[in-house]
N, C-alpha and C. Protein backbone atom coordinates (compact mmCIF):
# COMPACT_ATOMS: atom_id res chain seq x y z
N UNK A 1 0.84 -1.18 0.00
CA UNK A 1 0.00 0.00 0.00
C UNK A 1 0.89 1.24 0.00
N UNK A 2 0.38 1.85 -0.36
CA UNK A 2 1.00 3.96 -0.41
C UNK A 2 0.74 4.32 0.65
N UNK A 3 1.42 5.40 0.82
CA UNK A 3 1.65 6.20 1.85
C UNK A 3 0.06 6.75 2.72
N UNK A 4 -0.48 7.21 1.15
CA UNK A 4 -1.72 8.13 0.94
C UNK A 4 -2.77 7.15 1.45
N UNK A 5 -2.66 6.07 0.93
CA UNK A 5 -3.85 4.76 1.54
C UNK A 5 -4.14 4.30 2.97
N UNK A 6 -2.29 3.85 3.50
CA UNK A 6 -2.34 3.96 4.91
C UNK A 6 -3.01 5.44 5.56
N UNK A 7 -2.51 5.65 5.58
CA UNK A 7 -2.86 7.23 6.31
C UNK A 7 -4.72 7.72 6.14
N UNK A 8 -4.97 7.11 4.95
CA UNK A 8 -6.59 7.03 4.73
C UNK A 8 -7.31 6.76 5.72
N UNK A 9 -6.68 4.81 5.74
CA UNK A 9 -6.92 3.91 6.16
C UNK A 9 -7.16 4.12 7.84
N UNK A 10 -5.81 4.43 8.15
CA UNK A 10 -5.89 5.15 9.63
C UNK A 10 -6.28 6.09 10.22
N UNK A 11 -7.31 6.74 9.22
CA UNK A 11 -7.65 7.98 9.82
C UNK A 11 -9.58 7.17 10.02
N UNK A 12 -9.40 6.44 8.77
CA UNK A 12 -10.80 5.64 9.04
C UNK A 12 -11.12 4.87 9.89
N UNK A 13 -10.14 4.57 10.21
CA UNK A 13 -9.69 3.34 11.47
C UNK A 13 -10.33 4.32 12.86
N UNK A 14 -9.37 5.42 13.17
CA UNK A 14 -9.39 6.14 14.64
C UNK A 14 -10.89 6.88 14.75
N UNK A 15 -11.51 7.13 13.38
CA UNK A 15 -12.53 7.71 13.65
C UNK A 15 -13.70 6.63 13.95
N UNK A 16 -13.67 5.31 13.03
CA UNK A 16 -14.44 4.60 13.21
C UNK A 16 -14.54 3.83 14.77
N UNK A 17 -12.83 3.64 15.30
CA UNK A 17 -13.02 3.70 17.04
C UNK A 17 -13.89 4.30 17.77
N UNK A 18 -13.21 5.95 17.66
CA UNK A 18 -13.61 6.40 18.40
C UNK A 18 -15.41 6.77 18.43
N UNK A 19 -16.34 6.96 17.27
CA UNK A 19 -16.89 7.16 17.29
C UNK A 19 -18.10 6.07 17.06
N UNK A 20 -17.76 4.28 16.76
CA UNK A 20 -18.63 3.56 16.89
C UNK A 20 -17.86 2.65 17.49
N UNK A 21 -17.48 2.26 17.92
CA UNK A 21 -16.46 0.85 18.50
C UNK A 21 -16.41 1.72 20.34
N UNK A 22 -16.14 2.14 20.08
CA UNK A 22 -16.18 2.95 22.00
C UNK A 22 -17.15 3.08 22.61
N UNK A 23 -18.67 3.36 21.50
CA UNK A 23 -20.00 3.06 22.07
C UNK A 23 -20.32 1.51 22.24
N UNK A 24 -19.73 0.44 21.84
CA UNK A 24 -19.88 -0.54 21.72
C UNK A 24 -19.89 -1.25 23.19
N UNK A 25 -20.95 -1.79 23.71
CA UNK A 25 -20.17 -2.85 24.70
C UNK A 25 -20.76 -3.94 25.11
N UNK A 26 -20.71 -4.69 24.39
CA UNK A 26 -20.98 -6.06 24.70
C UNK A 26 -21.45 -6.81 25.66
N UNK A 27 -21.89 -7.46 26.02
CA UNK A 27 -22.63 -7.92 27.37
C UNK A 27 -22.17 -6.70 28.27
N UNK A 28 -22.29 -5.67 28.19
CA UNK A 28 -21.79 -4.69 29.62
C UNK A 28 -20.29 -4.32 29.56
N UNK A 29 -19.66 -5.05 28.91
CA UNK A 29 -17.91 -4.63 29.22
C UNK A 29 -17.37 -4.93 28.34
N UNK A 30 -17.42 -5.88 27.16
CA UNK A 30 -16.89 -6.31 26.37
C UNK A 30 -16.91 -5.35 25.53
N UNK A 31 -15.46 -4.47 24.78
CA UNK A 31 -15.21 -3.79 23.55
C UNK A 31 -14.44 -3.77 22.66
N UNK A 32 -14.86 -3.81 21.39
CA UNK A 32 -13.49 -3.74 20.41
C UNK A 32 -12.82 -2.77 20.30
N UNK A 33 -11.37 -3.35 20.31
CA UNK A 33 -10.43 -2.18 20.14
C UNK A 33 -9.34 -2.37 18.62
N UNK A 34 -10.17 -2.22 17.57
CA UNK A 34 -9.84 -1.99 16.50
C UNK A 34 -9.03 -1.52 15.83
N UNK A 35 -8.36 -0.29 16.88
CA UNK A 35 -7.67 0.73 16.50
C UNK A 35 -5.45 -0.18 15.76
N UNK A 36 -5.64 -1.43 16.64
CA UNK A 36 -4.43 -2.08 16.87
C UNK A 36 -4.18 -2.17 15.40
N UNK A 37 -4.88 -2.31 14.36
CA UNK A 37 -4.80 -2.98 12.61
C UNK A 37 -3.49 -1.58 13.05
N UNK A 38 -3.59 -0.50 13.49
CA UNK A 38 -2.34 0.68 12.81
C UNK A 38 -0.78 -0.53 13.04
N UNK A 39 -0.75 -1.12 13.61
CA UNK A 39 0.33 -1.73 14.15
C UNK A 39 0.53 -2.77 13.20
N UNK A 40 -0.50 -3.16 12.25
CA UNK A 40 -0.27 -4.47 11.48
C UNK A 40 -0.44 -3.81 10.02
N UNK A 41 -1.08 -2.91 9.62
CA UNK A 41 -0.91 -2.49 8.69
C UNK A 41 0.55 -1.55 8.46
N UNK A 42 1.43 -1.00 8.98
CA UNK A 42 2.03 -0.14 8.55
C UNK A 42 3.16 -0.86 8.19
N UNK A 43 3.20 0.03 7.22
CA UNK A 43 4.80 -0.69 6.23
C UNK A 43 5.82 -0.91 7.46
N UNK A 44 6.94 -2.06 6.76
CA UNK A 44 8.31 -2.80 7.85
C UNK A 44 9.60 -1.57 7.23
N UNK A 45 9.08 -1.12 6.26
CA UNK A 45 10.52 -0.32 5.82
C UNK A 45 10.72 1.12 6.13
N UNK A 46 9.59 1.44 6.94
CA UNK A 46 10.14 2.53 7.68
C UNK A 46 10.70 2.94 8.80
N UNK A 47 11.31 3.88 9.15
CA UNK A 47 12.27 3.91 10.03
C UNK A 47 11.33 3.60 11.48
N UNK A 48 11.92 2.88 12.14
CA UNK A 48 11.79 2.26 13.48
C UNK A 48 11.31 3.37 14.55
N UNK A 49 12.21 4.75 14.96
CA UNK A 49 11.64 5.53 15.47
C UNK A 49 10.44 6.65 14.85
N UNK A 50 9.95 6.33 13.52
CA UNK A 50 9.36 6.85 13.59
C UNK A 50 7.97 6.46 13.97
N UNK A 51 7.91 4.98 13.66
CA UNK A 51 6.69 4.04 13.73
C UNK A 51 6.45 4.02 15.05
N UNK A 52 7.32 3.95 15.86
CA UNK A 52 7.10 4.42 17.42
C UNK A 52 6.54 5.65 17.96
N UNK A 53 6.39 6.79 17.69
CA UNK A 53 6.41 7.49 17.70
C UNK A 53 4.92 7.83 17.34
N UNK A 54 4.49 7.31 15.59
CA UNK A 54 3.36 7.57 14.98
C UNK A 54 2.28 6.66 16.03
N UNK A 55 2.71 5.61 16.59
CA UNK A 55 1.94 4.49 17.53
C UNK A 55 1.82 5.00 18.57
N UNK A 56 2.89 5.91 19.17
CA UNK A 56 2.34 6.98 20.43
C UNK A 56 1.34 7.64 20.24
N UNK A 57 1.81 8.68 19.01
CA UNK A 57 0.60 9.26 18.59
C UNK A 57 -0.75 9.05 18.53
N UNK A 58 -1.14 8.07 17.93
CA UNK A 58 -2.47 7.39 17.44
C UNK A 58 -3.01 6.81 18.86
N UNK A 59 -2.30 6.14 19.38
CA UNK A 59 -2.99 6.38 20.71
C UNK A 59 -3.06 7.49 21.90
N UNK A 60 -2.29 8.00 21.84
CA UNK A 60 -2.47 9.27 22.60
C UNK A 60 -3.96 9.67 22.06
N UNK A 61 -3.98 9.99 20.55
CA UNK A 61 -5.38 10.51 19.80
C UNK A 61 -6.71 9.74 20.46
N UNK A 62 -6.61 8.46 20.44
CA UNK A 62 -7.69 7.51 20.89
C UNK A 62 -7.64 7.62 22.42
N UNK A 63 -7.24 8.14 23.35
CA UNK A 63 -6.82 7.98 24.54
C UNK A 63 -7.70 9.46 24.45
N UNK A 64 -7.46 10.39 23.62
CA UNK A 64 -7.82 11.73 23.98
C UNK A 64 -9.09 12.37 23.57
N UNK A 65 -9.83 11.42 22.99
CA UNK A 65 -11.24 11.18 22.52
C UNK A 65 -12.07 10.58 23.34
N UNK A 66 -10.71 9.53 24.39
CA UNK A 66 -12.06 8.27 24.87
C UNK A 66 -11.42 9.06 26.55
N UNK A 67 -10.85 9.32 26.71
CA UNK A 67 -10.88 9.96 27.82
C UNK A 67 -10.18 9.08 28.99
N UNK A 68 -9.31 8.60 28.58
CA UNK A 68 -8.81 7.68 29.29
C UNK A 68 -7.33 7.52 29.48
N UNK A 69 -6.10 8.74 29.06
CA UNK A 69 -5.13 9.34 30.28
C UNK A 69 -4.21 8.67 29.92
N UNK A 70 -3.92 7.77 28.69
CA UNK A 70 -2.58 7.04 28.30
C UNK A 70 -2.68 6.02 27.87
N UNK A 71 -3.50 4.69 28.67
CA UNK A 71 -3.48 3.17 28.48
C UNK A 71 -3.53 2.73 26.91
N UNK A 72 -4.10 3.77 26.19
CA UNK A 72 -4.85 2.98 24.97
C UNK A 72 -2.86 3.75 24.06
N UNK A 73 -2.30 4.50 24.66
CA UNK A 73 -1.54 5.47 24.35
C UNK A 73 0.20 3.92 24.22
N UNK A 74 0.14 3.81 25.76
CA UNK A 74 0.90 2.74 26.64
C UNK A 74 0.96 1.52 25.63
N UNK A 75 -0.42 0.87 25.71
CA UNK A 75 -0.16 -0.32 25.08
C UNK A 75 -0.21 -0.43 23.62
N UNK A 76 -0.27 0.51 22.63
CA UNK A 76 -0.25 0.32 21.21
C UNK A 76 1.66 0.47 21.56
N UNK A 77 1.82 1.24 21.83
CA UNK A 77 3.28 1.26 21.60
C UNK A 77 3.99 0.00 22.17
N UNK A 78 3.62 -0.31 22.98
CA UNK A 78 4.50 -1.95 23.66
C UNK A 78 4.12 -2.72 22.84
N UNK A 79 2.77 -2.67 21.95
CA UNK A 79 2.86 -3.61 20.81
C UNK A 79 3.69 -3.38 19.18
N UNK A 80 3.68 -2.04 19.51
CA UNK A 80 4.67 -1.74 18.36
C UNK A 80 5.92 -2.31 18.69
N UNK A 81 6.51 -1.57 20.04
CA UNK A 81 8.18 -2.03 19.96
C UNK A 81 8.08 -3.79 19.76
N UNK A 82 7.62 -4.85 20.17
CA UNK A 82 7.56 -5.81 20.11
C UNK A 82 6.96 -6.62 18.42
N UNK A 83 6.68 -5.53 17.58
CA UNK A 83 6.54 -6.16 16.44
C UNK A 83 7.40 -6.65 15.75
N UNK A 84 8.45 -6.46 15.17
CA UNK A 84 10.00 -6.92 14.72
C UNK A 84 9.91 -8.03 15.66
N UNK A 85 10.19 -8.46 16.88
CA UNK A 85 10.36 -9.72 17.32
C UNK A 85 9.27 -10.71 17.11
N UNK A 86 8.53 -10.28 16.83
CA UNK A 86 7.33 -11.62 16.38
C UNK A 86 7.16 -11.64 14.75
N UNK A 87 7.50 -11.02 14.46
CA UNK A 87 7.88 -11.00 13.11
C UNK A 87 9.09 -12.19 12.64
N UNK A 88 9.75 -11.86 13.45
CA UNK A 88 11.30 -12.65 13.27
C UNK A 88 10.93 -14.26 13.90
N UNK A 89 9.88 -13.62 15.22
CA UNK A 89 9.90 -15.32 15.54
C UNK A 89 8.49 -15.78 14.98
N UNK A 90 7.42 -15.53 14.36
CA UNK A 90 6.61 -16.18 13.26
C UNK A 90 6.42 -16.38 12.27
N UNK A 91 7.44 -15.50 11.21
CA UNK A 91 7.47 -14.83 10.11
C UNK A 91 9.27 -15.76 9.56
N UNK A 92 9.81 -15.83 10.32
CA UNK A 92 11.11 -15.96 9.95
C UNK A 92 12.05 -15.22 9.05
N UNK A 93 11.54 -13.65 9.26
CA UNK A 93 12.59 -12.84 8.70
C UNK A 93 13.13 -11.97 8.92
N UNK A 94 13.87 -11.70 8.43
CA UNK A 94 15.63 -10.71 8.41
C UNK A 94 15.30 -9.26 8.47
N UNK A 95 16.45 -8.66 8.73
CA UNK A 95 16.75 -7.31 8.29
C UNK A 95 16.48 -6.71 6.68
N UNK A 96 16.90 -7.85 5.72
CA UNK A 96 16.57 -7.86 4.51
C UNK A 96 15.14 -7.68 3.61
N UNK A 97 14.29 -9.01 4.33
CA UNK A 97 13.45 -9.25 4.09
C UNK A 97 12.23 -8.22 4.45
N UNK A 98 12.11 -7.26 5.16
CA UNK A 98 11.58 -5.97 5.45
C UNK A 98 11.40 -5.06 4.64
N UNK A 99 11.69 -4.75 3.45
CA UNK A 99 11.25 -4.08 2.50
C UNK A 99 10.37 -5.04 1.29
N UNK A 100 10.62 -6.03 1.61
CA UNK A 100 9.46 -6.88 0.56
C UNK A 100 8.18 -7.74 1.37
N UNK A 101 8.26 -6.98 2.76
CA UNK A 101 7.23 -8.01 3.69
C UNK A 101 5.82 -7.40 3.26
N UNK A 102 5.16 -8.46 2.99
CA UNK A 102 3.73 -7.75 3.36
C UNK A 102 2.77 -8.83 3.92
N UNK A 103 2.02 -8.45 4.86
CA UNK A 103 0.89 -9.19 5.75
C UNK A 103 0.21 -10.06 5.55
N UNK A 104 -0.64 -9.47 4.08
CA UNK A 104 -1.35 -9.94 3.45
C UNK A 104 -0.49 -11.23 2.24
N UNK A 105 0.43 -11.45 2.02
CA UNK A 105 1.21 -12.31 1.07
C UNK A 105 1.35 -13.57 1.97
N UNK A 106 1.64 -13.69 3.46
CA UNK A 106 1.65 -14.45 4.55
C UNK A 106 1.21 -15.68 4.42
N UNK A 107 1.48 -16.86 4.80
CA UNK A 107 0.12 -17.99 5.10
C UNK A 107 -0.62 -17.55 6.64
N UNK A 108 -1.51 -18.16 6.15
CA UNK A 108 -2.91 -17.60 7.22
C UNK A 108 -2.49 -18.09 8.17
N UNK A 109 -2.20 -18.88 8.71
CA UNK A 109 -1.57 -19.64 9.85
C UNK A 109 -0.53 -18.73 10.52
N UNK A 110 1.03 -18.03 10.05
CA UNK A 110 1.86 -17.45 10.56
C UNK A 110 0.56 -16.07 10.95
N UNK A 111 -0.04 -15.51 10.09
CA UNK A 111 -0.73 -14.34 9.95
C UNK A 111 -1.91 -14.38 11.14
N UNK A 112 -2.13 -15.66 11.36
CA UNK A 112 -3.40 -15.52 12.46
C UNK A 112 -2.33 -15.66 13.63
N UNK A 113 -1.08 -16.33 13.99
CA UNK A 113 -0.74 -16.42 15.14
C UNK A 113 -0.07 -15.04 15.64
N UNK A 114 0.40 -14.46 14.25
CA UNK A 114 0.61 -13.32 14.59
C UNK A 114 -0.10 -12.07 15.23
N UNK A 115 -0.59 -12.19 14.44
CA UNK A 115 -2.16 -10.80 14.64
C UNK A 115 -2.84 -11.40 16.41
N UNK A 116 -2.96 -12.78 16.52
CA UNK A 116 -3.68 -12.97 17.47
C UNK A 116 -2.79 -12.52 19.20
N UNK A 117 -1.67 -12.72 19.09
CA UNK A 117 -0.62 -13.10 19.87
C UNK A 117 -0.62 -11.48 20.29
N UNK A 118 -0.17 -10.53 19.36
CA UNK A 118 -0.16 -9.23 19.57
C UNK A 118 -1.54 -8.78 20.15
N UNK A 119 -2.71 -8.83 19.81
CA UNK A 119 -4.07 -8.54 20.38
C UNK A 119 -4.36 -9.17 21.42
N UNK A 120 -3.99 -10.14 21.96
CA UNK A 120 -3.89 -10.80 23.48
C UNK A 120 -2.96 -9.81 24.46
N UNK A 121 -1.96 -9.51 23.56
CA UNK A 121 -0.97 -8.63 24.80
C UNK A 121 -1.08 -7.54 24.89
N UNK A 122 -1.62 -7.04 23.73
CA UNK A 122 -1.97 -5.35 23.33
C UNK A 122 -3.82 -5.21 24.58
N UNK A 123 -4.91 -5.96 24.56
CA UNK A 123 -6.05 -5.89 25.13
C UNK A 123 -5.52 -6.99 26.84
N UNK A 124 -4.49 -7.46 26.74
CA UNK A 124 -4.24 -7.15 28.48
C UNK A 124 -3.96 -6.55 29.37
N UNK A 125 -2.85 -5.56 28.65
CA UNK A 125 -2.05 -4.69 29.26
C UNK A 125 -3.44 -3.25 29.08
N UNK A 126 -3.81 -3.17 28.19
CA UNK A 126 -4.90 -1.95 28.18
C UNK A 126 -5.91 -2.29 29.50
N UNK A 127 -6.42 -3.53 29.20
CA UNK A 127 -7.19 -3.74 30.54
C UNK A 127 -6.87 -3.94 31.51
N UNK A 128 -5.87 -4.24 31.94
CA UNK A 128 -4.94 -4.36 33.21
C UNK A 128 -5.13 -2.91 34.29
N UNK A 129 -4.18 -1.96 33.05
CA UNK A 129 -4.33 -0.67 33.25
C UNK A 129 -5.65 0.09 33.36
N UNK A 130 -6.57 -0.27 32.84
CA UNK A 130 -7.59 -0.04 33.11
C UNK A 130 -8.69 -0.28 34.62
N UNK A 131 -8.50 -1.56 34.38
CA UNK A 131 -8.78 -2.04 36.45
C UNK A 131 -7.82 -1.47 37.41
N UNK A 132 -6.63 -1.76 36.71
CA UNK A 132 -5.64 -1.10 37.54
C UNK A 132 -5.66 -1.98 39.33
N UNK A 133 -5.78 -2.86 39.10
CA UNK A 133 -6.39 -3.82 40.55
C UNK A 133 -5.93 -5.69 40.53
N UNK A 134 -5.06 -5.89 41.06
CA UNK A 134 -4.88 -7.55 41.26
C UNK A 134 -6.28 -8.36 41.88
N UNK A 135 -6.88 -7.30 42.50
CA UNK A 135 -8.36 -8.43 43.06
C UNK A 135 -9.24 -8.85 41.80
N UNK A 136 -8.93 -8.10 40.89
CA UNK A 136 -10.05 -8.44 39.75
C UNK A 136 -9.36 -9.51 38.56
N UNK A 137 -8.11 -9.79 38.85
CA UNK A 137 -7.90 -10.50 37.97
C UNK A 137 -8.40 -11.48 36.98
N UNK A 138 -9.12 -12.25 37.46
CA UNK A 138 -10.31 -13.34 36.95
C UNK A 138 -11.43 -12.67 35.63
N UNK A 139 -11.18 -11.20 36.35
CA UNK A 139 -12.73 -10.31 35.21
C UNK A 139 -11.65 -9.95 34.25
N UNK A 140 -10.82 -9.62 34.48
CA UNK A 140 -8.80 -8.90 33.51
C UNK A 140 -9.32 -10.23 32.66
N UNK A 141 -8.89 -11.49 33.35
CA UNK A 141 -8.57 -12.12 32.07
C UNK A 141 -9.62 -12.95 31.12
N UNK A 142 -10.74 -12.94 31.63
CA UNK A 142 -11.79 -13.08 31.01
C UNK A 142 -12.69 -11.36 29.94
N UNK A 143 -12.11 -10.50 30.21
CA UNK A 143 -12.89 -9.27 30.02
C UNK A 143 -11.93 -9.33 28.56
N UNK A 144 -10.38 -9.51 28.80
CA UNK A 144 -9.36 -9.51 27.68
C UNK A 144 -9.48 -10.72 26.68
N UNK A 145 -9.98 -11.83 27.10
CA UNK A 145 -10.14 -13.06 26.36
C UNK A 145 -11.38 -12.79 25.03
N UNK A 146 -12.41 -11.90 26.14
CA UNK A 146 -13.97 -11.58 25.21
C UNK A 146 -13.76 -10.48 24.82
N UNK A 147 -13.05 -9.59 24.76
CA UNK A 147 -12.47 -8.19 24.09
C UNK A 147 -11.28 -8.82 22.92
N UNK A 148 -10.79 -9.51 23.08
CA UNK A 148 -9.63 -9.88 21.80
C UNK A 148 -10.23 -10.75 21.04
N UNK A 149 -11.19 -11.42 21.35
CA UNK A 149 -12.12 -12.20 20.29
C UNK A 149 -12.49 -11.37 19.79
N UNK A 150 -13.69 -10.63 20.21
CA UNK A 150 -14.35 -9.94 19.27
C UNK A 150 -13.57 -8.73 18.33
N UNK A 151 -12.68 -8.44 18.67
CA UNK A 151 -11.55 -7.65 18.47
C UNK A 151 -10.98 -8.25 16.45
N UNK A 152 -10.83 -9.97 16.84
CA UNK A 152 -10.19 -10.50 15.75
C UNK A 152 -11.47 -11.01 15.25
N UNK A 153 -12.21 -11.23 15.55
CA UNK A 153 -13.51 -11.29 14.54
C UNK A 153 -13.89 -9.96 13.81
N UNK A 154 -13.75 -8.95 14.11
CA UNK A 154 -13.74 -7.66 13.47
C UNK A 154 -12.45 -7.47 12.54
N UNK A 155 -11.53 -7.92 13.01
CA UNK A 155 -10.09 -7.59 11.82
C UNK A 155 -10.25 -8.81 11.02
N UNK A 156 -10.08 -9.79 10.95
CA UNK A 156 -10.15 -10.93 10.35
C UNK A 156 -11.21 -10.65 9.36
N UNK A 157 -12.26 -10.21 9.53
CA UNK A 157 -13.90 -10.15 8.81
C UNK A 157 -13.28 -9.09 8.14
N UNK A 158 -13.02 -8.09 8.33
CA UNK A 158 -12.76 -6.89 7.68
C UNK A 158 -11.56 -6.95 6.60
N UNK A 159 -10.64 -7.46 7.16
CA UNK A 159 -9.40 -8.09 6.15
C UNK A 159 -9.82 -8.81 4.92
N UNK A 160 -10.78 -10.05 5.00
CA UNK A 160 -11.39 -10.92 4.19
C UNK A 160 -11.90 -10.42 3.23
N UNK A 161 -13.02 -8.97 3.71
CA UNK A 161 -13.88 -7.99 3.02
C UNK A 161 -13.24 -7.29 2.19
N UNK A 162 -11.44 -6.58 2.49
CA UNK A 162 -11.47 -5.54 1.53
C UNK A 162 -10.06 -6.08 1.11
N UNK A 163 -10.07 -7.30 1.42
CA UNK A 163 -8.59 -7.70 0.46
C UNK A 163 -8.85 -7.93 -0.84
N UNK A 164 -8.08 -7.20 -1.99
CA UNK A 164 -8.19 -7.33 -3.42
C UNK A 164 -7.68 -8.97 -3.59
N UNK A 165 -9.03 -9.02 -5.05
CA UNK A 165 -8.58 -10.32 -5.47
C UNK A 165 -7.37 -10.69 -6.03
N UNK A 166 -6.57 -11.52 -5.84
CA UNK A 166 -5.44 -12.21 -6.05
C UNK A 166 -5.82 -13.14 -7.31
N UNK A 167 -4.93 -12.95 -8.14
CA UNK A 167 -4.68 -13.53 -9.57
C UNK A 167 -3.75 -14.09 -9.64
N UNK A 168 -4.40 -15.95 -9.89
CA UNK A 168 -3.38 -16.45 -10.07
C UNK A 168 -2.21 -16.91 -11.28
């Protein structure tokens, strides 16, 4: 994808958060947090601090809409810095191989353990911070289990929907 597309993409993304996905809540507590695709969509060949940086950003933005002081700010970026290593350890590639990576080219298998693995750690640490409490642990990890499902049933569905057809 272009520059111009991502940046579309992510602007459709933060608005569609913030303004239907944040009203959302599922039996009472359960919400998607959609916003994470910025972390899986953005190109591997750009510079490292800046992608950090743009992942601060974007959550700071979603943090500053939903009113909630960092967490959503906190954990996109701990899933950013940690992308390159799951990359390397699901993906099996290089320094090299980063300018020809793309997501979508993947087998579904590396691509679901990936995407899933990051949205488990990205919707624990948000909800963690959010209870902010060891007595509740049990609701943490059940609240994060039914928030990252529905989470990858929304990216997964949505991926399926607007991925161009492939010619073989």
């Amino acid at each position: 994808m272009n520059r111009l597309v991502v940046f579309l993409w992510l602007i459709l993304i933060l608005f569609l958060q913030v303004f239907v996905l944040n009203n959302i809540h599922f039996l009472g507590y359960v919400n998607p947090h959609l916003y994470i695709v910025f972390v899986f969509i953005f190109p591997l060949n750009k510079n490292r601090f800046l992608f950090l940086t743009l992942a601060f950003l974007y959550g700071l933005s979603i943090d500053f809409f939903s009113d909630t002081g960092g967490i959503h700010a906190f954990s996109l970026l701990f899933i950013s810095y940690l992308r390159l290593l799951f990359i390397k350890m699901f993906f099996k590639k290089n320094d090299l191989d980063y300018l020809l990576f793309n997501l979508h080219k993947e087998p579904f298998g590396q691509v679901f353990n990936y995407v899933v693995t990051l949205t488990f750690i990205h919707h624990f640490i948000l909800i963690s911070l959010a209870n902010f409490s060891f007595n509740n642990m049990g609701g943490v990890l059940l609240n994060t289990l039914y928030s990252s499902i529905f989470t990858l049933i929304l990216y997964f569905l949505g991926s399926y929907i607007f991925r161009k057809k492939q010619v073989n």
